[in-house]
Protein backbone atom coordinates (compact mmCIF):
# COMPACT_ATOMS: atom_id res chain seq x y z
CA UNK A 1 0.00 0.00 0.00
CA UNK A 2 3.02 2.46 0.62
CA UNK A 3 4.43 2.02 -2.41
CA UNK A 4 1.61 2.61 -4.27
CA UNK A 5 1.02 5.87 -2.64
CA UNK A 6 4.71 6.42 -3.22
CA UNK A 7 4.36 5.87 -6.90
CA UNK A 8 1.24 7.78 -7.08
CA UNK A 9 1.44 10.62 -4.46
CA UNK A 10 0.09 13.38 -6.99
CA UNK A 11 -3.40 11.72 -6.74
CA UNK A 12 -3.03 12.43 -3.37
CA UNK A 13 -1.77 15.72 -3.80
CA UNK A 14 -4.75 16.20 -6.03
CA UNK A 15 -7.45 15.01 -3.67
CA UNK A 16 -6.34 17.16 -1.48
CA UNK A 17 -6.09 19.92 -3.70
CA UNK A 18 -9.51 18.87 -4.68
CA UNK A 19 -10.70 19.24 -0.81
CA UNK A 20 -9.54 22.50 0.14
CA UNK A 21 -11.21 24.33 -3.04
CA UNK A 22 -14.45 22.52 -2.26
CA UNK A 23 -14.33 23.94 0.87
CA UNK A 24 -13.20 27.17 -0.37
CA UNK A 25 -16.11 27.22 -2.31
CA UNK A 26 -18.81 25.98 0.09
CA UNK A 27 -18.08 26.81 3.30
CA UNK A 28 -16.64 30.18 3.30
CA UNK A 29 -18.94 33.16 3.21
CA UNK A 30 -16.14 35.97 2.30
CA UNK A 31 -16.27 35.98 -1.70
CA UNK A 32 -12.71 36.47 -2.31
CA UNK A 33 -12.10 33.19 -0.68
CA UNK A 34 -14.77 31.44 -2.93
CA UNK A 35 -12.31 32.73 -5.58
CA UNK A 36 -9.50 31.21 -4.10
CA UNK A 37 -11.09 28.27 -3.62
CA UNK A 38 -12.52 28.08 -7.24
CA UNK A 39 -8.72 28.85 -8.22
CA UNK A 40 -7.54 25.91 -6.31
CA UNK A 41 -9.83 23.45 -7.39
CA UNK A 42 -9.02 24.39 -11.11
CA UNK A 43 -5.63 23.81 -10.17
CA UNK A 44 -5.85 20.27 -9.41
CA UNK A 45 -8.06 19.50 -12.20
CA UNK A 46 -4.94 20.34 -14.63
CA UNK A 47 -2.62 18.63 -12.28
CA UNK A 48 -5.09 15.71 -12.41
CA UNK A 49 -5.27 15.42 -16.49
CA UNK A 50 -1.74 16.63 -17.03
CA UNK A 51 -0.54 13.60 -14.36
CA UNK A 52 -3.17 11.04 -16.13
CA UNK A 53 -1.26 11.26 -19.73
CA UNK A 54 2.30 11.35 -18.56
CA UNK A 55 3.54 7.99 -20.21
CA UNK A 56 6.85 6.63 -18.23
CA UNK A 57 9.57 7.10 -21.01
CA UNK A 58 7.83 9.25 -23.53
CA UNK A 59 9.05 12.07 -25.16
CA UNK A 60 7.59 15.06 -26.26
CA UNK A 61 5.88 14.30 -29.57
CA UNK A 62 8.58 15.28 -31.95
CA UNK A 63 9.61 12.56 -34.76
CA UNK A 64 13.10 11.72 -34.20
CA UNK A 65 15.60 8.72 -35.21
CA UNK A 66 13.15 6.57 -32.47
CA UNK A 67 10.80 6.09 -35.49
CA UNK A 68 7.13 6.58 -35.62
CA UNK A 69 5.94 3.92 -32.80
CA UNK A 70 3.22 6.11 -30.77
CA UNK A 71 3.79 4.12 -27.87
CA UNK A 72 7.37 6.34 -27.69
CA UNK A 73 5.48 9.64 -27.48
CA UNK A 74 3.55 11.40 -24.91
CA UNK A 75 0.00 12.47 -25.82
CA UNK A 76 -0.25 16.53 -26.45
CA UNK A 77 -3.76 16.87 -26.68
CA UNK A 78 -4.29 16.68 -22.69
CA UNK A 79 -1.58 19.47 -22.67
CA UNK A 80 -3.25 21.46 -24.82
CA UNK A 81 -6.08 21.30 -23.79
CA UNK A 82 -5.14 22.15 -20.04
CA UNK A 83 -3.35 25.35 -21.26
CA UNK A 84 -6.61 26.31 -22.96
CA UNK A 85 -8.32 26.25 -20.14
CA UNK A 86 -5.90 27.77 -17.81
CA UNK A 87 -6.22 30.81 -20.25
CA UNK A 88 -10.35 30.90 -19.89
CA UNK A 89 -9.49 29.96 -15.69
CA UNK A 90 -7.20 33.25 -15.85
CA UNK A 91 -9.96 34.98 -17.54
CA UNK A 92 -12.67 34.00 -15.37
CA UNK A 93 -10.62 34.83 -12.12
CA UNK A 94 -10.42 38.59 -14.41
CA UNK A 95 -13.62 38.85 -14.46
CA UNK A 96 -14.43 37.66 -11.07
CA UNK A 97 -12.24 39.97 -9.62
CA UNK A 98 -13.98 42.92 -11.40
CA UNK A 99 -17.04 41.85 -10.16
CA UNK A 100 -15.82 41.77 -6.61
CA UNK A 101 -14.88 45.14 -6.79
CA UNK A 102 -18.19 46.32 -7.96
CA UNK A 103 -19.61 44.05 -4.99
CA UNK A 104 -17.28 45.73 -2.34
CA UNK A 105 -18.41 49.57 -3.88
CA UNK A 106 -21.94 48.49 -3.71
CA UNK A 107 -22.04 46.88 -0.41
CA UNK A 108 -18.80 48.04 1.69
CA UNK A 109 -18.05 44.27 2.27
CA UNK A 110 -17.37 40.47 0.67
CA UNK A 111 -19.12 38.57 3.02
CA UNK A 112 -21.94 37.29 1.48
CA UNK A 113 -24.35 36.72 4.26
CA UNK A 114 -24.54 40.66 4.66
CA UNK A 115 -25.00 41.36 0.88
CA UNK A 116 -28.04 38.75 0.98
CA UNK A 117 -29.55 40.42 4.14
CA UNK A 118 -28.86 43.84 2.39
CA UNK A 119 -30.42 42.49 -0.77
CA UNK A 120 -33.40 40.56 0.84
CA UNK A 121 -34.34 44.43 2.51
CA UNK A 122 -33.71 45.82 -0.69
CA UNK A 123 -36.39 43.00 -1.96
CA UNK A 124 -38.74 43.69 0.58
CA UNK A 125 -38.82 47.26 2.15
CA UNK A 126 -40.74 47.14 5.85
CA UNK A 127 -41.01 51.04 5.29
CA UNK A 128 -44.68 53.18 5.94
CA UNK A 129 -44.25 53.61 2.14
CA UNK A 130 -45.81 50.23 1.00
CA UNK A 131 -48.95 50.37 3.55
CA UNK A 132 -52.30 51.13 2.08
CA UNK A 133 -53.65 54.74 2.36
CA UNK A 134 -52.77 58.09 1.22
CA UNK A 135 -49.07 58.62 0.72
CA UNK A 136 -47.52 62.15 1.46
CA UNK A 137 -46.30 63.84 -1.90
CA UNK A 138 -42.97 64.70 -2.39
CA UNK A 139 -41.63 68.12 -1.81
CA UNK A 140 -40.52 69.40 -5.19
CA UNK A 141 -36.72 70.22 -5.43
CA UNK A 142 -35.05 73.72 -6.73
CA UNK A 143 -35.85 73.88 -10.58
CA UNK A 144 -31.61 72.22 -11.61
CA UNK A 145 -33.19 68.96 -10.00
CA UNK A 146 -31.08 68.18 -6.80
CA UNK A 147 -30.64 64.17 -7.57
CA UNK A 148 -30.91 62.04 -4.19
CA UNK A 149 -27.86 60.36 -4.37
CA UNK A 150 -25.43 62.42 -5.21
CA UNK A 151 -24.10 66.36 -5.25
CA UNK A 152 -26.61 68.79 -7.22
CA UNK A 153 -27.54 68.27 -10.81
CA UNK A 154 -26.17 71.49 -12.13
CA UNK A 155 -28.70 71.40 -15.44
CA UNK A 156 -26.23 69.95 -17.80
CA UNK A 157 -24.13 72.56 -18.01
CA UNK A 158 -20.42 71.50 -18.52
C-alpha cells in the first residue's frame, strides 16, 4: 500500500487539492475566498489530467531517429487542452475579480451573508411607504433637479 502511494502521491496531492477548493467554495462566506477556492480546485483538475497522460519514457511528440511507434510519445492533446483552459481559468478569475470590486463599492463588504440580508431588505422594504392609504407627496426640489444620491444636478451645463 506504501508504495503505491509512493508511486502515485500526486493523486493524493490532487485530492487534497480537490478538498480545500471545495471547501473554499462551500463553506466560506467571504467571496474572495470562494475565488481562491474556485482557483484551487481548477488547479488540481490540470494537475489531475496533465498527471493522467504522462507515459513513463515518452518524449515530447517530436519525430526523431526513435521512429514513428506512438507508444514512444507522450499524448499533447491533454496538454493542450489544459493550457486552454488555464487561459479561460485566468480569464474568469479577471472577471471575477472585477465583479468583486463592484460588490465591495456596492455593499462596503465580501461577506456574502450581509450582501443577501442587504439584498433581501432591498427586496422587501418594511417602510410606511408600501402600507395602504394616502401617501404624502414629495416636496418638489429647486428647478436644476437636486438628484438624491449624489451632489446637485447642475442642469447639464459643462
Amino acid at each position: 500500500m506504501i508504495e503505491l502511494l509512493e508511486a502515485r502521491y500526486i493523486y493524493l496531492l490532487v485530492m487534497v487539492l480537490l478538498a480545500i477548493g471545495l471547501y473554499g467554495v462551500l463553506a466560506k462566506t467571504d467571496l474572495v475566498k470562494k475565488v481562491i477556492g474556485l482557483t484551487i480546485y481548477s488547479s488540481a483538475i490540470f494537475l489531475f489530467f496533465i498527471e493522467g497522460s504522462v507515459e513513463d519514457g515518452a518524449t515530447a511528440p517530436v519525430l526523431d531517429d526513435r521512429g514513428t511507434d506512438p507508444s514512444l510519445y507522450v499524448d499533447p492533446v491533454p496538454h493542450l487542452l489544459i493550457l486552454t483552459a488555464i487561459v479561460v481559468g485566468v480569464a474568469v478569475i479577471g472577471v471575477a475579480l472585477s465583479l468583486l470590486v463592484r460588490v465591495y463599492r456596492a455593499h462596503g463588504t465580501f461577506d456574502e451573508t450581509v450582501i443577501a440580508e442587504r439584498l433581501a431588505e432591498a427586496d422587501h422594504p418594511t417602510s410606511t411607504a408600501s402600507a395602504p392609504g394616502p401617501h404624502p407627496s414629495p416636496e418638489p426640489g429647486p428647478s436644476t433637479g437636486d438628484r438624491p444620491d449624489g451632489p446637485p444636478h447642475d442642469g447639464g451645463a459643462a
